[in-house]
Each structure stands twice: as C-alpha cells, then as structure tokens.
Protein backbone atom coordinates (compact mmCIF):
# COMPACT_ATOMS: atom_id res chain seq x y z
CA UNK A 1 -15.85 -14.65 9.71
CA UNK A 2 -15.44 -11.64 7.99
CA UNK A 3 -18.21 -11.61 5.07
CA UNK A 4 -20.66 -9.38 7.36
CA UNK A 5 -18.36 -7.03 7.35
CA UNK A 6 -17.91 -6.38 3.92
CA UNK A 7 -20.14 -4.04 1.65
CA UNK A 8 -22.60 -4.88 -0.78
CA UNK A 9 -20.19 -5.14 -4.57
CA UNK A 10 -17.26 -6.14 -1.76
CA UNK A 11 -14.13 -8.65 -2.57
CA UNK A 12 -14.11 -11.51 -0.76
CA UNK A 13 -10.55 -13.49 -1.36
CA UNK A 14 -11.13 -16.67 0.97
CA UNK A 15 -7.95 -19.71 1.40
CA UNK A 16 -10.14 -22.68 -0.43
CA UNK A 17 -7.30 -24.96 1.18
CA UNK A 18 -8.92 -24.18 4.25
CA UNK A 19 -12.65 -23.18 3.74
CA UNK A 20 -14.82 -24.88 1.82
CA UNK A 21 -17.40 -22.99 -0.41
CA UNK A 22 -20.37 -23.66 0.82
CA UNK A 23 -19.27 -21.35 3.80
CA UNK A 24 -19.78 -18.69 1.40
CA UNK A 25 -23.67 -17.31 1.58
CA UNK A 26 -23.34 -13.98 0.07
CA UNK A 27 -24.72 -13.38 -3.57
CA UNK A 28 -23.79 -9.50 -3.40
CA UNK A 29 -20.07 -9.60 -3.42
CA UNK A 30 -17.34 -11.08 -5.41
CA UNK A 31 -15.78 -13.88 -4.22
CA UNK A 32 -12.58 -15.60 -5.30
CA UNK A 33 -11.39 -18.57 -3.87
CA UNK A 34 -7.92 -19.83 -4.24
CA UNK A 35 -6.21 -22.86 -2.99
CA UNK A 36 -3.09 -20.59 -1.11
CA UNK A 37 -1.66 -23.59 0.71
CA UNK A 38 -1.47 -25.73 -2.52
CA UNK A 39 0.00 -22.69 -4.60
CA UNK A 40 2.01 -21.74 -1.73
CA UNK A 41 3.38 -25.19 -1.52
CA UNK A 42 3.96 -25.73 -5.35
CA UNK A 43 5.90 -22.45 -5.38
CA UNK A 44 8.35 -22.42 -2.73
CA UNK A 45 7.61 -25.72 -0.37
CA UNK A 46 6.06 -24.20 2.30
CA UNK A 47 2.65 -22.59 3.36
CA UNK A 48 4.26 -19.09 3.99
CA UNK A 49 3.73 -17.68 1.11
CA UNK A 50 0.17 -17.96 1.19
CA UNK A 51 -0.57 -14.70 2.62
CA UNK A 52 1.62 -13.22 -0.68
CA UNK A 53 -0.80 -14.85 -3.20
CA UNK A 54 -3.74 -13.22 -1.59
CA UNK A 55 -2.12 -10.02 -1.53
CA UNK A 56 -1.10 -10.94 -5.30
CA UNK A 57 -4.72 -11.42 -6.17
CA UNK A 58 -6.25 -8.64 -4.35
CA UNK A 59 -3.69 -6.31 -6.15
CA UNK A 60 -4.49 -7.94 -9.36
CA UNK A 61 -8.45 -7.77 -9.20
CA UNK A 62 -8.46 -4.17 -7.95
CA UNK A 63 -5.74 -2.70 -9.28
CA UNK A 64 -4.87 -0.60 -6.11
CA UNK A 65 -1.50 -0.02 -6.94
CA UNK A 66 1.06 -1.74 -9.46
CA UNK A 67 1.97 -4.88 -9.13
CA UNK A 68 5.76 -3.74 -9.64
CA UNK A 69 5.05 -1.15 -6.60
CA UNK A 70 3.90 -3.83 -4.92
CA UNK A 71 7.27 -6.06 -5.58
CA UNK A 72 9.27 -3.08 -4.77
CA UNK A 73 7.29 -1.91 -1.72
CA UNK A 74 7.55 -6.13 -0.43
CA UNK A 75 11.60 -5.36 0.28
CA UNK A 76 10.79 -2.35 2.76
CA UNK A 77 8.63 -4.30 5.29
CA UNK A 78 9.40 -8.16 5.20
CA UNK A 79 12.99 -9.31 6.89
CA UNK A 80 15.87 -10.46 4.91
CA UNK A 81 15.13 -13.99 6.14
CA UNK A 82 11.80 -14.22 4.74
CA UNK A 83 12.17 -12.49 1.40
CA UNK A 84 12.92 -15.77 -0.12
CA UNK A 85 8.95 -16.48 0.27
C-alpha cells in the first residue's frame, strides 16, 4: 500500500506476519521485514506490541533519535494501562 509513496533509497519496515514478500516489488529501497505478531506475541502475549517493534526498528536502522529518548519519550504519550506493552 504504501511502497509508491516512498522515495528512491526509502525504508520500507513491512509486518511479515501479515504480508508475504513477494508483495514487495521495489529494488530501490530498503526493506526489512519482521515477523511483529510473532515477536509481539513471544514478548508480552499479545499482538499489541507490534506497532512498538516497528517503531524499535525504524529507530534502530535510522538512528533518528536515541533509543533511550525514545523509551523516555514512550511514558509521555501511551496511557498507564498500556505501558505494560
């Protein structure tokens, strides 16, 4: 859905859990795919932590910011009852 929109040398960070590879038909951008739902589901028993793991990885790859910015930054916009995720 979204790989027209990125530019040439772009990340692509696709949920392998729930698109295959083959949907992939760019050769001008990186593209990492991770299995969120499995690693979400290993980690903490449910699939809503998926969404953390790509943010994890996309802060990882391109260094935006650090990683314990990131952690710290995580407390300020995610409710009480889901900061266990």
């Amino acid at each position: 859905k979204f790989q027209p929109r990125l530019e040439k040398d772009g990340l692509l960070i696709f949920n392998s859990s729930l698109i295959e590879d083959g949907e992939v038909n760019r050769d001008d951008i990186q593209v990492i795919n991770l299995p969120m739902n499995e690693l979400s589901m290993d980690i903490s028993g449910s699939p809503r932590l998926a969404n953390m793991i790509a943010i994890g990885a996309f802060v990882k790859l391109t260094k935006v910011v650090e990683l314990d910015i990131l952690k710290q930054s995580l407390n300020n916009v995610i409710s009480e009852r889901n900061q266990k995720y």
